[in-house]
N, C-alpha and C. Protein backbone atom coordinates (compact mmCIF):
# COMPACT_ATOMS: atom_id res chain seq x y z
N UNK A 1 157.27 52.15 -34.57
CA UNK A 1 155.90 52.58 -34.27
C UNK A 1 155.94 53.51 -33.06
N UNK A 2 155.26 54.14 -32.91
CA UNK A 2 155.11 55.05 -32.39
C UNK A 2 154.82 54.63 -30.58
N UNK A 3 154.63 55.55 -29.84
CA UNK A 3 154.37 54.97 -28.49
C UNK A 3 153.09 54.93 -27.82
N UNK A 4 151.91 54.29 -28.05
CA UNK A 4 150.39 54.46 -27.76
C UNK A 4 150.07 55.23 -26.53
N UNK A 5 151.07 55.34 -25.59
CA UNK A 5 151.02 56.15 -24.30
C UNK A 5 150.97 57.43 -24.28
N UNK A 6 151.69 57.53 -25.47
CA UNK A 6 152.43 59.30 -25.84
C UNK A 6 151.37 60.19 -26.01
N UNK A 7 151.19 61.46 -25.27
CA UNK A 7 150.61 62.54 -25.42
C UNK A 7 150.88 63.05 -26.88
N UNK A 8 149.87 63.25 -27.71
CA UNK A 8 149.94 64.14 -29.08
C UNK A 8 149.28 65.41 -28.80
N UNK A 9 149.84 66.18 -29.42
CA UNK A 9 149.09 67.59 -29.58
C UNK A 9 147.92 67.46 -30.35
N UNK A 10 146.91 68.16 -30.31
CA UNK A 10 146.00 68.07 -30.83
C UNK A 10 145.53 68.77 -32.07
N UNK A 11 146.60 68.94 -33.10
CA UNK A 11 147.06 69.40 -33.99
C UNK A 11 146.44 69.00 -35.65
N UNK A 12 146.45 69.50 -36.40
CA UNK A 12 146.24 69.01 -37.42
C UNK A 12 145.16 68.15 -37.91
N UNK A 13 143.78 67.98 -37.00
CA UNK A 13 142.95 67.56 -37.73
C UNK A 13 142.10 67.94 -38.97
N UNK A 14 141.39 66.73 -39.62
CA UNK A 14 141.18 67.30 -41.00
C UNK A 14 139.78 66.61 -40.89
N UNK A 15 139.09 67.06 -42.47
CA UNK A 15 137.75 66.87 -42.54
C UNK A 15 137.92 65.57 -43.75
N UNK A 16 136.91 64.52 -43.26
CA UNK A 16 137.02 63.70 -44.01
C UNK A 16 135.18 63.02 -44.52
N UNK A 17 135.02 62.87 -45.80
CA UNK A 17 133.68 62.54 -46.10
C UNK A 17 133.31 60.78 -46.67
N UNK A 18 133.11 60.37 -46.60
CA UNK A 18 132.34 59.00 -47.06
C UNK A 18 131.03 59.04 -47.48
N UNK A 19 130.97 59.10 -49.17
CA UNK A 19 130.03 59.10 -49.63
C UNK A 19 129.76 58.07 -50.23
N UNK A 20 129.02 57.62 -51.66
CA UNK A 20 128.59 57.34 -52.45
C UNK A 20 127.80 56.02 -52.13
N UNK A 21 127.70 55.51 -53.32
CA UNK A 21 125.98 54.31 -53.35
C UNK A 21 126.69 53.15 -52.47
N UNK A 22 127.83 52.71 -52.98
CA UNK A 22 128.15 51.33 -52.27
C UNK A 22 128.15 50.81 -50.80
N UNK A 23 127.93 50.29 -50.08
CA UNK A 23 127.66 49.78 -48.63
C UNK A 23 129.29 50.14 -48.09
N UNK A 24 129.67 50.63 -46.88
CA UNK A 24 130.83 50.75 -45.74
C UNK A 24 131.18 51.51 -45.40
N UNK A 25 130.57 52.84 -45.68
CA UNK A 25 130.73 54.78 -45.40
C UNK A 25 130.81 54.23 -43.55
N UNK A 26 129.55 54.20 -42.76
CA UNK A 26 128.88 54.01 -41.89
C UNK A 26 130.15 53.32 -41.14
N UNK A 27 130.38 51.47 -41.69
CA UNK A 27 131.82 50.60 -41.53
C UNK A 27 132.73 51.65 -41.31
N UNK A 28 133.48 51.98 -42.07
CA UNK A 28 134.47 52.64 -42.35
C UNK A 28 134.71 53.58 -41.84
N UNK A 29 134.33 54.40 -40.96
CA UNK A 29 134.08 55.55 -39.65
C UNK A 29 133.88 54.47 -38.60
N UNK A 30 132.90 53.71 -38.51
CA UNK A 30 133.25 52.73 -37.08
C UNK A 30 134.75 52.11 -36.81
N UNK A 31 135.00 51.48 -38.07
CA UNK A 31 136.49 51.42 -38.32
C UNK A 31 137.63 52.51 -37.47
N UNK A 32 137.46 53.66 -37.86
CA UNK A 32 138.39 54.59 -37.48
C UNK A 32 138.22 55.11 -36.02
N UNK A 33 136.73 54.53 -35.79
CA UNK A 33 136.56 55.22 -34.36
C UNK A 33 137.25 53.99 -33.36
N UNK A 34 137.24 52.51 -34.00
CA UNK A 34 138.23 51.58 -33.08
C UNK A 34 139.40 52.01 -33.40
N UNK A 35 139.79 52.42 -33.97
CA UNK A 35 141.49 52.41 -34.23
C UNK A 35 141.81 53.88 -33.20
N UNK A 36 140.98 55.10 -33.38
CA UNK A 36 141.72 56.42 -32.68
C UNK A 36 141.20 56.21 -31.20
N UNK A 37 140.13 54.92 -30.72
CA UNK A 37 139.90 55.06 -29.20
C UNK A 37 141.31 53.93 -29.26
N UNK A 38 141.33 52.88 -29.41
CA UNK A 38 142.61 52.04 -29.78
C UNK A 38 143.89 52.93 -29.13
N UNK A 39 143.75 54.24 -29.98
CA UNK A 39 145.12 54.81 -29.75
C UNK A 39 145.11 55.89 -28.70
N UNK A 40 143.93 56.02 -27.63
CA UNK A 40 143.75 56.27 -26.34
C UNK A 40 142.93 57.77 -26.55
N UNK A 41 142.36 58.08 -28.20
CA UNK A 41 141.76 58.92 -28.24
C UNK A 41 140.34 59.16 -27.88
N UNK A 42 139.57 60.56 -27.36
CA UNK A 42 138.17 60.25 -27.55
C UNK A 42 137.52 60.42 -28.71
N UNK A 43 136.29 59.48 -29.04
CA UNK A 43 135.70 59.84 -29.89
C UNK A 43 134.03 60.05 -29.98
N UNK A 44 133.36 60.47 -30.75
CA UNK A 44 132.23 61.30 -30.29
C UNK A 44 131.49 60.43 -31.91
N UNK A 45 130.69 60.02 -31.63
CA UNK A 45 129.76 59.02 -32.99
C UNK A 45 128.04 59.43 -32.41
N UNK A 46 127.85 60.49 -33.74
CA UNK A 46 126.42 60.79 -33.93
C UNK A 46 125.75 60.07 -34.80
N UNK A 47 124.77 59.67 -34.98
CA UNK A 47 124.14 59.03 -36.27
C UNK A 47 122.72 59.65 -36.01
N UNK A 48 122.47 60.33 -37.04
CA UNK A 48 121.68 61.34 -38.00
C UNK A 48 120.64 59.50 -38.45
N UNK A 49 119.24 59.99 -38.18
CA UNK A 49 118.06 59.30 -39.09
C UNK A 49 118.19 57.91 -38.48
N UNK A 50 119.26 57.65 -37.61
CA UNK A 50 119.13 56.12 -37.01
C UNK A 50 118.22 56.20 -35.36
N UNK A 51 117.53 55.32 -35.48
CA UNK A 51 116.84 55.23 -33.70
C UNK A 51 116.41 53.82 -33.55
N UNK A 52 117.08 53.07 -34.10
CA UNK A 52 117.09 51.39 -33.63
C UNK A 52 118.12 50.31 -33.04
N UNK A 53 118.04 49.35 -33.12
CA UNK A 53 118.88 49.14 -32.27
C UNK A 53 120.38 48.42 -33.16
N UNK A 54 120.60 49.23 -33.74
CA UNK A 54 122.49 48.28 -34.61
C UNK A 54 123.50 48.31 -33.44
N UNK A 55 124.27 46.96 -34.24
CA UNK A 55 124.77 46.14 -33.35
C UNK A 55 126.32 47.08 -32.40
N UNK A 56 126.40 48.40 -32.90
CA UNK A 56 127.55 49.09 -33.14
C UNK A 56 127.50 50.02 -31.97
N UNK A 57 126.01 50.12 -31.28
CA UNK A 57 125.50 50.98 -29.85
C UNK A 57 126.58 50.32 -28.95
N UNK A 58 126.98 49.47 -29.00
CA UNK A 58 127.77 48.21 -27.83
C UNK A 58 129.21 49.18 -27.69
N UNK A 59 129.76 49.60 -29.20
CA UNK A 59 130.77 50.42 -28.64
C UNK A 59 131.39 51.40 -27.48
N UNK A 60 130.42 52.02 -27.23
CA UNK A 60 130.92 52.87 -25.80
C UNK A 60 130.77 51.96 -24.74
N UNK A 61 130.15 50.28 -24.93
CA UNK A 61 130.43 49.97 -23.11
C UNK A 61 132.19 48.93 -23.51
N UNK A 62 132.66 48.95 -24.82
CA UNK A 62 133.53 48.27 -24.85
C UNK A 62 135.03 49.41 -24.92
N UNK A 63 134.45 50.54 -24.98
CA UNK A 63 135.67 51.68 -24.65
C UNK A 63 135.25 52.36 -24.21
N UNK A 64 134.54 51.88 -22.89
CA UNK A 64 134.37 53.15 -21.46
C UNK A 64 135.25 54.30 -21.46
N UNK A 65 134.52 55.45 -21.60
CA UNK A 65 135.21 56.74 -21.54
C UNK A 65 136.20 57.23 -22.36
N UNK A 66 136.29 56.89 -24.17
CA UNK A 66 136.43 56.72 -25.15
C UNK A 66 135.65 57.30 -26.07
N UNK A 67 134.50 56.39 -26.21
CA UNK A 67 133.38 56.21 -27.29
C UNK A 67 132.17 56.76 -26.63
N UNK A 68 132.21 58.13 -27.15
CA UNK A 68 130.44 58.45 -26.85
C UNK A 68 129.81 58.51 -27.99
N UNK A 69 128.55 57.67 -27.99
CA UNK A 69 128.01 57.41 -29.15
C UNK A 69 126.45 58.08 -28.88
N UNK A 70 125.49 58.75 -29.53
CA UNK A 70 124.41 58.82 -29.68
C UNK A 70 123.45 58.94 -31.05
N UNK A 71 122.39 58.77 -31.08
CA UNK A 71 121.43 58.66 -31.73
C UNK A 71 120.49 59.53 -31.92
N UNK A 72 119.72 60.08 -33.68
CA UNK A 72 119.68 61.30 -33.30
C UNK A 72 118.07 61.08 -34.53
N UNK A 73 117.51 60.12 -34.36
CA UNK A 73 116.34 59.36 -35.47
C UNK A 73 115.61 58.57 -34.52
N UNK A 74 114.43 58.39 -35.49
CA UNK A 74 113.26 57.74 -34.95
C UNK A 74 113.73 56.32 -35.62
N UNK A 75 112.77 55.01 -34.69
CA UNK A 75 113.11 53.87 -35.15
C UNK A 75 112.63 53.17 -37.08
N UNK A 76 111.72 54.30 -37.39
CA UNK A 76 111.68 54.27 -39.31
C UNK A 76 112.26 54.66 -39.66
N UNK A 77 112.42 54.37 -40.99
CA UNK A 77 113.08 54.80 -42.11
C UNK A 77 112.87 55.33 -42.82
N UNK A 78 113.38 57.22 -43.02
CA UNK A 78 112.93 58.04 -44.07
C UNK A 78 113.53 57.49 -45.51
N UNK A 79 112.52 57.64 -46.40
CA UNK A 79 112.79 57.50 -47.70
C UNK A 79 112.94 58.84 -48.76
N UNK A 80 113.64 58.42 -49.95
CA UNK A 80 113.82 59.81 -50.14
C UNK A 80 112.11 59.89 -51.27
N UNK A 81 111.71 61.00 -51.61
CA UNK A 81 110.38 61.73 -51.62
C UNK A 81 109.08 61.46 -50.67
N UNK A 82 109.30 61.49 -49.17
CA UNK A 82 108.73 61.02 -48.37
C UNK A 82 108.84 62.31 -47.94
N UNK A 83 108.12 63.07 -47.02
CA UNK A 83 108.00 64.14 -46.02
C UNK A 83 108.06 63.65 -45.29
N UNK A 84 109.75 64.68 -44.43
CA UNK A 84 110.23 64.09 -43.04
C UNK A 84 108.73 64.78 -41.90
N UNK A 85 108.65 63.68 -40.93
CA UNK A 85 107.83 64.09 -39.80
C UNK A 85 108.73 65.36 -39.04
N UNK A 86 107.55 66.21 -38.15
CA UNK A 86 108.00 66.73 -37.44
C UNK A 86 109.33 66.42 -36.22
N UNK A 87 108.63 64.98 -35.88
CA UNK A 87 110.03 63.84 -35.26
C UNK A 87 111.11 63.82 -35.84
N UNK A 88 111.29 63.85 -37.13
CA UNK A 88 112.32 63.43 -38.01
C UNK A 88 113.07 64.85 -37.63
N UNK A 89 112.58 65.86 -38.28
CA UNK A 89 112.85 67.42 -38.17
C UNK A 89 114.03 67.65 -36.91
N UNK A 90 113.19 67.31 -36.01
CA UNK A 90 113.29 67.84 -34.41
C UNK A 90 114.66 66.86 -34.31
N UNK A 91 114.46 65.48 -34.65
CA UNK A 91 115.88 64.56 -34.07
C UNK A 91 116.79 65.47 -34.81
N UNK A 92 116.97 65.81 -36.09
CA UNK A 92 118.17 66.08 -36.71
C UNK A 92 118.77 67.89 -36.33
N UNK A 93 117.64 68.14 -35.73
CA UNK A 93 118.00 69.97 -35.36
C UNK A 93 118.68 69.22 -33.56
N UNK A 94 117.89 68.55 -32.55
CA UNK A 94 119.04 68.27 -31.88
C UNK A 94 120.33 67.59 -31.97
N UNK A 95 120.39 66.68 -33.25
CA UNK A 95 121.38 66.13 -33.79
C UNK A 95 122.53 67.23 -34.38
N UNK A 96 122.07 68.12 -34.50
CA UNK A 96 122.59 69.38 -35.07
C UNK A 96 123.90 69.57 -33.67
N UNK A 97 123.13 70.54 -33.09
CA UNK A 97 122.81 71.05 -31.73
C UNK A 97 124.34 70.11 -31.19
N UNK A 98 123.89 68.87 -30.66
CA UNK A 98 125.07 67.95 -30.07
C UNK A 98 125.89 68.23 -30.38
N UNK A 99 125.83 67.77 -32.37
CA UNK A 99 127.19 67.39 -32.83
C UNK A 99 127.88 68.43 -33.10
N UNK A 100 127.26 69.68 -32.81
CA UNK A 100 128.17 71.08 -32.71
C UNK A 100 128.73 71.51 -31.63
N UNK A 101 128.55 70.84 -30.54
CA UNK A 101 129.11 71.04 -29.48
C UNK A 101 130.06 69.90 -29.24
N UNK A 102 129.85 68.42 -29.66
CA UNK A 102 131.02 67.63 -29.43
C UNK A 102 132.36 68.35 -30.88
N UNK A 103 131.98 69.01 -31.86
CA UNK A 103 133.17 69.23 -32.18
C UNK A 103 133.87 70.15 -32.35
N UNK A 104 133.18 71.32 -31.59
CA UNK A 104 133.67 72.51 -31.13
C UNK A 104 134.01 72.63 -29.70
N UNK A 105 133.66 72.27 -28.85
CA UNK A 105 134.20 71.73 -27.05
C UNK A 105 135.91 71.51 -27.49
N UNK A 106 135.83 70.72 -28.17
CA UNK A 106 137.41 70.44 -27.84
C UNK A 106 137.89 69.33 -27.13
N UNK A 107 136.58 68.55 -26.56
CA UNK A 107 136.98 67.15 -25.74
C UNK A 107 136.95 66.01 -26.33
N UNK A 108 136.77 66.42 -28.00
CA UNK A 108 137.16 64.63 -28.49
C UNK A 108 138.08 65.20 -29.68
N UNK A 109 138.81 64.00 -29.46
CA UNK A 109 139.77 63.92 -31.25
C UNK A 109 139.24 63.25 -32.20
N UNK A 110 138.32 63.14 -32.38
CA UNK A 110 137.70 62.32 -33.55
C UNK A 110 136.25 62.23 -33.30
N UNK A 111 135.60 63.58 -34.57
CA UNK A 111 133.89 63.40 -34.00
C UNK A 111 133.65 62.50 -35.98
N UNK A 112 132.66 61.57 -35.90
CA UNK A 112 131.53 61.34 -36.75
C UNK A 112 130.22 61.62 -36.55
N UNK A 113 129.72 62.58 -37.84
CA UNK A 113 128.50 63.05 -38.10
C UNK A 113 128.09 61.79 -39.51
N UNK A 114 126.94 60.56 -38.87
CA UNK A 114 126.66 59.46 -39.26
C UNK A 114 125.32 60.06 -40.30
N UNK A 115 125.51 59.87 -41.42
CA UNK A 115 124.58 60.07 -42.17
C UNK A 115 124.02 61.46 -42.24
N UNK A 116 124.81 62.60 -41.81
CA UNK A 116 124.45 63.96 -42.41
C UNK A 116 124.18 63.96 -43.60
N UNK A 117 125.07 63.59 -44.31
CA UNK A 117 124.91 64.00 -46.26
C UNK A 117 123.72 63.76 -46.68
N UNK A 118 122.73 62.19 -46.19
CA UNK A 118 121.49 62.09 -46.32
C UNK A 118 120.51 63.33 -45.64
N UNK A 119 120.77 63.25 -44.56
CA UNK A 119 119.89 63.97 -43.81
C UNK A 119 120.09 65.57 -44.47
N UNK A 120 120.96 66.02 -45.15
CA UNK A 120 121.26 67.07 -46.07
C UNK A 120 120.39 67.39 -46.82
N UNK A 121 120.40 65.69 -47.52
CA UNK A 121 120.05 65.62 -48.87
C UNK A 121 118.28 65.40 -49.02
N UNK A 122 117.46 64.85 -47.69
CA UNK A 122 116.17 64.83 -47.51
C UNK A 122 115.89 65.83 -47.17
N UNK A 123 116.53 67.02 -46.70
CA UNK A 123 116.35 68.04 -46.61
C UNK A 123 115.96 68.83 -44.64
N UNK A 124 116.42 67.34 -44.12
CA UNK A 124 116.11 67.58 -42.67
C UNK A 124 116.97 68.73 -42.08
N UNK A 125 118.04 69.06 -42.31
CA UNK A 125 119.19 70.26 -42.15
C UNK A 125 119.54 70.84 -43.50
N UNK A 126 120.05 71.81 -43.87
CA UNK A 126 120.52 72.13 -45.00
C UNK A 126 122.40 72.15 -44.96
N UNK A 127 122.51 72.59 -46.73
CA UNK A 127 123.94 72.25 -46.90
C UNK A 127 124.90 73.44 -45.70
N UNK A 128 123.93 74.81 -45.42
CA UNK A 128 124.73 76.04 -44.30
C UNK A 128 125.28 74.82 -43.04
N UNK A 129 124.20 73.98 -42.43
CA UNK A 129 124.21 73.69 -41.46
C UNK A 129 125.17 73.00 -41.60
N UNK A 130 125.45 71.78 -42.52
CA UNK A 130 126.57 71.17 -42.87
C UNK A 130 127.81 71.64 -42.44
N UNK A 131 127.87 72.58 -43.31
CA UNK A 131 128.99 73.87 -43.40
C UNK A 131 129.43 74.29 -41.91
N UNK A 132 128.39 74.80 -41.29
CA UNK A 132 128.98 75.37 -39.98
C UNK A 132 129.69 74.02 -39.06
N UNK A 133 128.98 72.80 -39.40
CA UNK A 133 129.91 72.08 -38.22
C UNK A 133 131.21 71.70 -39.12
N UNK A 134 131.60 72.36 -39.92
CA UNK A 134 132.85 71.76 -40.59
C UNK A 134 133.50 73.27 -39.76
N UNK A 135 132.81 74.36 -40.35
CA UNK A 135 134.03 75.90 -39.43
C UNK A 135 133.94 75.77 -38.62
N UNK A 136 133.07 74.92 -37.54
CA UNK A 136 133.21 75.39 -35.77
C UNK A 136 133.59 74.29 -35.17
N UNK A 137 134.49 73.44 -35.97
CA UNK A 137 135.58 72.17 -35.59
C UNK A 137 136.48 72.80 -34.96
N UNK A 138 136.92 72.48 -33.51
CA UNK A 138 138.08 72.85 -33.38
C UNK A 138 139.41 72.48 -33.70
N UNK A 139 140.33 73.60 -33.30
CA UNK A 139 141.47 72.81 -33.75
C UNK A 139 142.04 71.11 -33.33
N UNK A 140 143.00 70.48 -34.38
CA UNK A 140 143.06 69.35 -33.86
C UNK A 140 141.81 67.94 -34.38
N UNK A 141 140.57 68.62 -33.80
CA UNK A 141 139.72 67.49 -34.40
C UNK A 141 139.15 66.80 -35.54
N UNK A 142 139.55 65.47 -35.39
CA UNK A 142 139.34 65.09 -36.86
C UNK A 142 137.35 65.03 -37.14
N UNK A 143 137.19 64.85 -38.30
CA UNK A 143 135.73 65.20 -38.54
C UNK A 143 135.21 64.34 -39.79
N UNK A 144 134.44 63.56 -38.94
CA UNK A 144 134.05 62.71 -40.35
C UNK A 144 132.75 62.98 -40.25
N UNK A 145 132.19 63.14 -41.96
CA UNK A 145 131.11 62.84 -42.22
C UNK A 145 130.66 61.63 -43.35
N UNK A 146 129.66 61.32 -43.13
CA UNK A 146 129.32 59.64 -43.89
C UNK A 146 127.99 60.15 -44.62
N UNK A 147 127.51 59.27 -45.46
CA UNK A 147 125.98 58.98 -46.33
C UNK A 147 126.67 59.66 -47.48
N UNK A 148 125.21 58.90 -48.02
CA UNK A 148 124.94 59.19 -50.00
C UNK A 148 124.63 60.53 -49.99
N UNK A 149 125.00 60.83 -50.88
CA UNK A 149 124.67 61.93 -51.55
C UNK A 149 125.38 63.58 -51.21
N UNK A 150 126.85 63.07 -50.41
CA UNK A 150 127.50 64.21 -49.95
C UNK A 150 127.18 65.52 -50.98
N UNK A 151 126.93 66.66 -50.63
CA UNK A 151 126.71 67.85 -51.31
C UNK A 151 128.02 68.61 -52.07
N UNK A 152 128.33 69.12 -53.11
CA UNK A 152 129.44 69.82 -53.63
C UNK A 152 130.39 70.52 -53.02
N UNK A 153 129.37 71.27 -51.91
CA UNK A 153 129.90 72.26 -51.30
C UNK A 153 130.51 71.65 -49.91
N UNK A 154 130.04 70.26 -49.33
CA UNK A 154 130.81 69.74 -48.38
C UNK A 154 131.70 68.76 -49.03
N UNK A 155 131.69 68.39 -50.64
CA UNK A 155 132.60 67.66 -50.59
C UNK A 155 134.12 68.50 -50.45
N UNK A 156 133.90 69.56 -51.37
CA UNK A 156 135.10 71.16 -52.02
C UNK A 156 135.72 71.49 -50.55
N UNK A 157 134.68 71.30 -48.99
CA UNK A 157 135.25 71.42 -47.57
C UNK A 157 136.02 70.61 -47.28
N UNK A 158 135.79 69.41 -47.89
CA UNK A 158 136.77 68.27 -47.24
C UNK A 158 138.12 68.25 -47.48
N UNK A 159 139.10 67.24 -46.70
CA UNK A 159 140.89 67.07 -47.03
C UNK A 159 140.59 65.89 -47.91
N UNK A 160 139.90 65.04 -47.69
CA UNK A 160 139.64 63.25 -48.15
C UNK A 160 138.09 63.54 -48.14
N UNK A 161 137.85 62.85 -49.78
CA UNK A 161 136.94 62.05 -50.23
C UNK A 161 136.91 60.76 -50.32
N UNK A 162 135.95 60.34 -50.11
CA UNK A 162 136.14 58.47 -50.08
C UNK A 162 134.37 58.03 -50.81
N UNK A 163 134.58 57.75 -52.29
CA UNK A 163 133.27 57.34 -52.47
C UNK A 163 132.95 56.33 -53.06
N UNK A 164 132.26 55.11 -52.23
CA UNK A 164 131.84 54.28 -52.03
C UNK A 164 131.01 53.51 -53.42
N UNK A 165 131.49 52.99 -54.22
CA UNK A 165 130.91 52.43 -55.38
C UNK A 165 130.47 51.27 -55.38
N UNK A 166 129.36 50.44 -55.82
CA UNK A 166 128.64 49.62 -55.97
C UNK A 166 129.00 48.72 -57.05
N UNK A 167 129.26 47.89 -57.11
CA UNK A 167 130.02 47.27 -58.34
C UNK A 167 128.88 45.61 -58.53
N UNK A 168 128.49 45.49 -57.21
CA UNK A 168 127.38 44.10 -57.10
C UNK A 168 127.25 44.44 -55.60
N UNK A 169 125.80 43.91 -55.57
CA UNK A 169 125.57 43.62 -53.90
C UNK A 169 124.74 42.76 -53.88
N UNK A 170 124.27 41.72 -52.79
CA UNK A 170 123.87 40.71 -52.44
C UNK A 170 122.36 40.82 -52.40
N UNK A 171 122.21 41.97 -52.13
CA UNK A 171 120.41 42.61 -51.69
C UNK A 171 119.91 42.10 -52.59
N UNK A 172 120.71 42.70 -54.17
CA UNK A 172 119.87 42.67 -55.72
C UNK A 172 120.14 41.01 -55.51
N UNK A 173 121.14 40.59 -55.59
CA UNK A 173 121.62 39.10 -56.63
C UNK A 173 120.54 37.77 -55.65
N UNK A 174 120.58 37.96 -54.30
CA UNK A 174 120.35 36.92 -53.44
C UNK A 174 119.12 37.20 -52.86
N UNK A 175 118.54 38.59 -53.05
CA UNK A 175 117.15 39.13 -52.32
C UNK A 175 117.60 38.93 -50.41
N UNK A 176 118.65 39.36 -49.68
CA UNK A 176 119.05 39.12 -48.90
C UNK A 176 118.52 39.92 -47.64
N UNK A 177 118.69 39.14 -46.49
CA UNK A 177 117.56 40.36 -45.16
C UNK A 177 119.07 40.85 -45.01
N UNK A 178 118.83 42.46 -44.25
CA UNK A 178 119.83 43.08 -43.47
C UNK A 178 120.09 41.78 -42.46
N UNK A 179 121.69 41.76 -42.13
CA UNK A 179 122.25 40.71 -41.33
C UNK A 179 122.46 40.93 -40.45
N UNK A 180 122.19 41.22 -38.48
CA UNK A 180 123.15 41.88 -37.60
C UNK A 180 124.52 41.15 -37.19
N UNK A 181 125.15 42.61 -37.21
CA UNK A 181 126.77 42.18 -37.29
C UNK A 181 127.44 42.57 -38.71
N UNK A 182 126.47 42.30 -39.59
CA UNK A 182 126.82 42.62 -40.73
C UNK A 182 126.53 44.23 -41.51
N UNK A 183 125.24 44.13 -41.78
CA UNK A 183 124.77 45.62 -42.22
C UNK A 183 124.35 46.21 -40.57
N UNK A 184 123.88 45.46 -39.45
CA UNK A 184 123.30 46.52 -39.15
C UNK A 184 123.80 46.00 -37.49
């Protein structure tokens, strides 16, 4: 194994997407953001359409100067054929804004853009905007994006697809509340 101390070049990052219906896109980028602060990297966690309180905000006080995490949604929940509010609008154009600067700066190795593909797909940013924070990645940084409904044209951008299939879930079978710790 390798030496966790060791300086890496900042080389070779790639674009990676988490889509589809099944629950752990969201997981599965939190996942990676413990493992690359783990391995003494920074990482930069936006979440697009979230403004409440999940249990996962705790990350940056448990990897001080690591994990910068922000929030870029009101505390509702857009639905899809709902007209986003002007609020809604405004979070995801500064959500924009940030997450183009944490992954073009050059000061983290590992940015997540949390639920773009939705926010794509409700139409709060479009698929260009998508697009540009995939070309104005710098070198080196890895780049994840998460949510349903990844677009063609950001999936055809990506190195790794990862899509998330539904096979049973508990919501339908058990009528179950969101759990914290669990979903949220």
């Amino acid at each position: 194994m390798n030496d966790p101390d060791a300086e890496e070049p900042l080389t070779g990052g790639r674009v990676q997407v988490y889509t589809g219906n099944g629950k752990g896109k969201t997981t599965a980028a939190l996942g990676l953001a413990v493992r690359s602060a783990c391995a003494g990297h920074t990482v930069y966690i936006g979440q697009f359409m979230k403004g409440s309180d999940y249990s996962e905000l705790c990350l940056p006080a448990h990897f001080p100067g690591l994990i910068t995490m922000e929030q870029y949604g009101t505390p509702r929940l857009l639905c899809q054929g709902e007209a986003p509010s002007p609020e809604d609008i405004a979070g995801a154009r500064l959500g924009l804004s940030l997450l183009t600067a944490a992954v073009s700066g050059g000061g983290y190795r590992l940015v997540i853009a949390d639920e773009l593909n939705v926010t794509v797909h409700l139409g709060l940013l479009s698929v260009n905007d998508a697009l540009r924070v995939i070309e104005d990645r710098a070198p080196g940084v890895e780049l994840v994006l998460t949510g349903r409904y990844a677009p063609k044209e950001v999936v055809d951008a990506a190195d790794l697809v990862t899509e998330m299939t539904e096979v049973r879930h508990y919501y339908a079978t058990e009528k179950l509340e969101a759990r914290k710790g669990i979903e949220y």
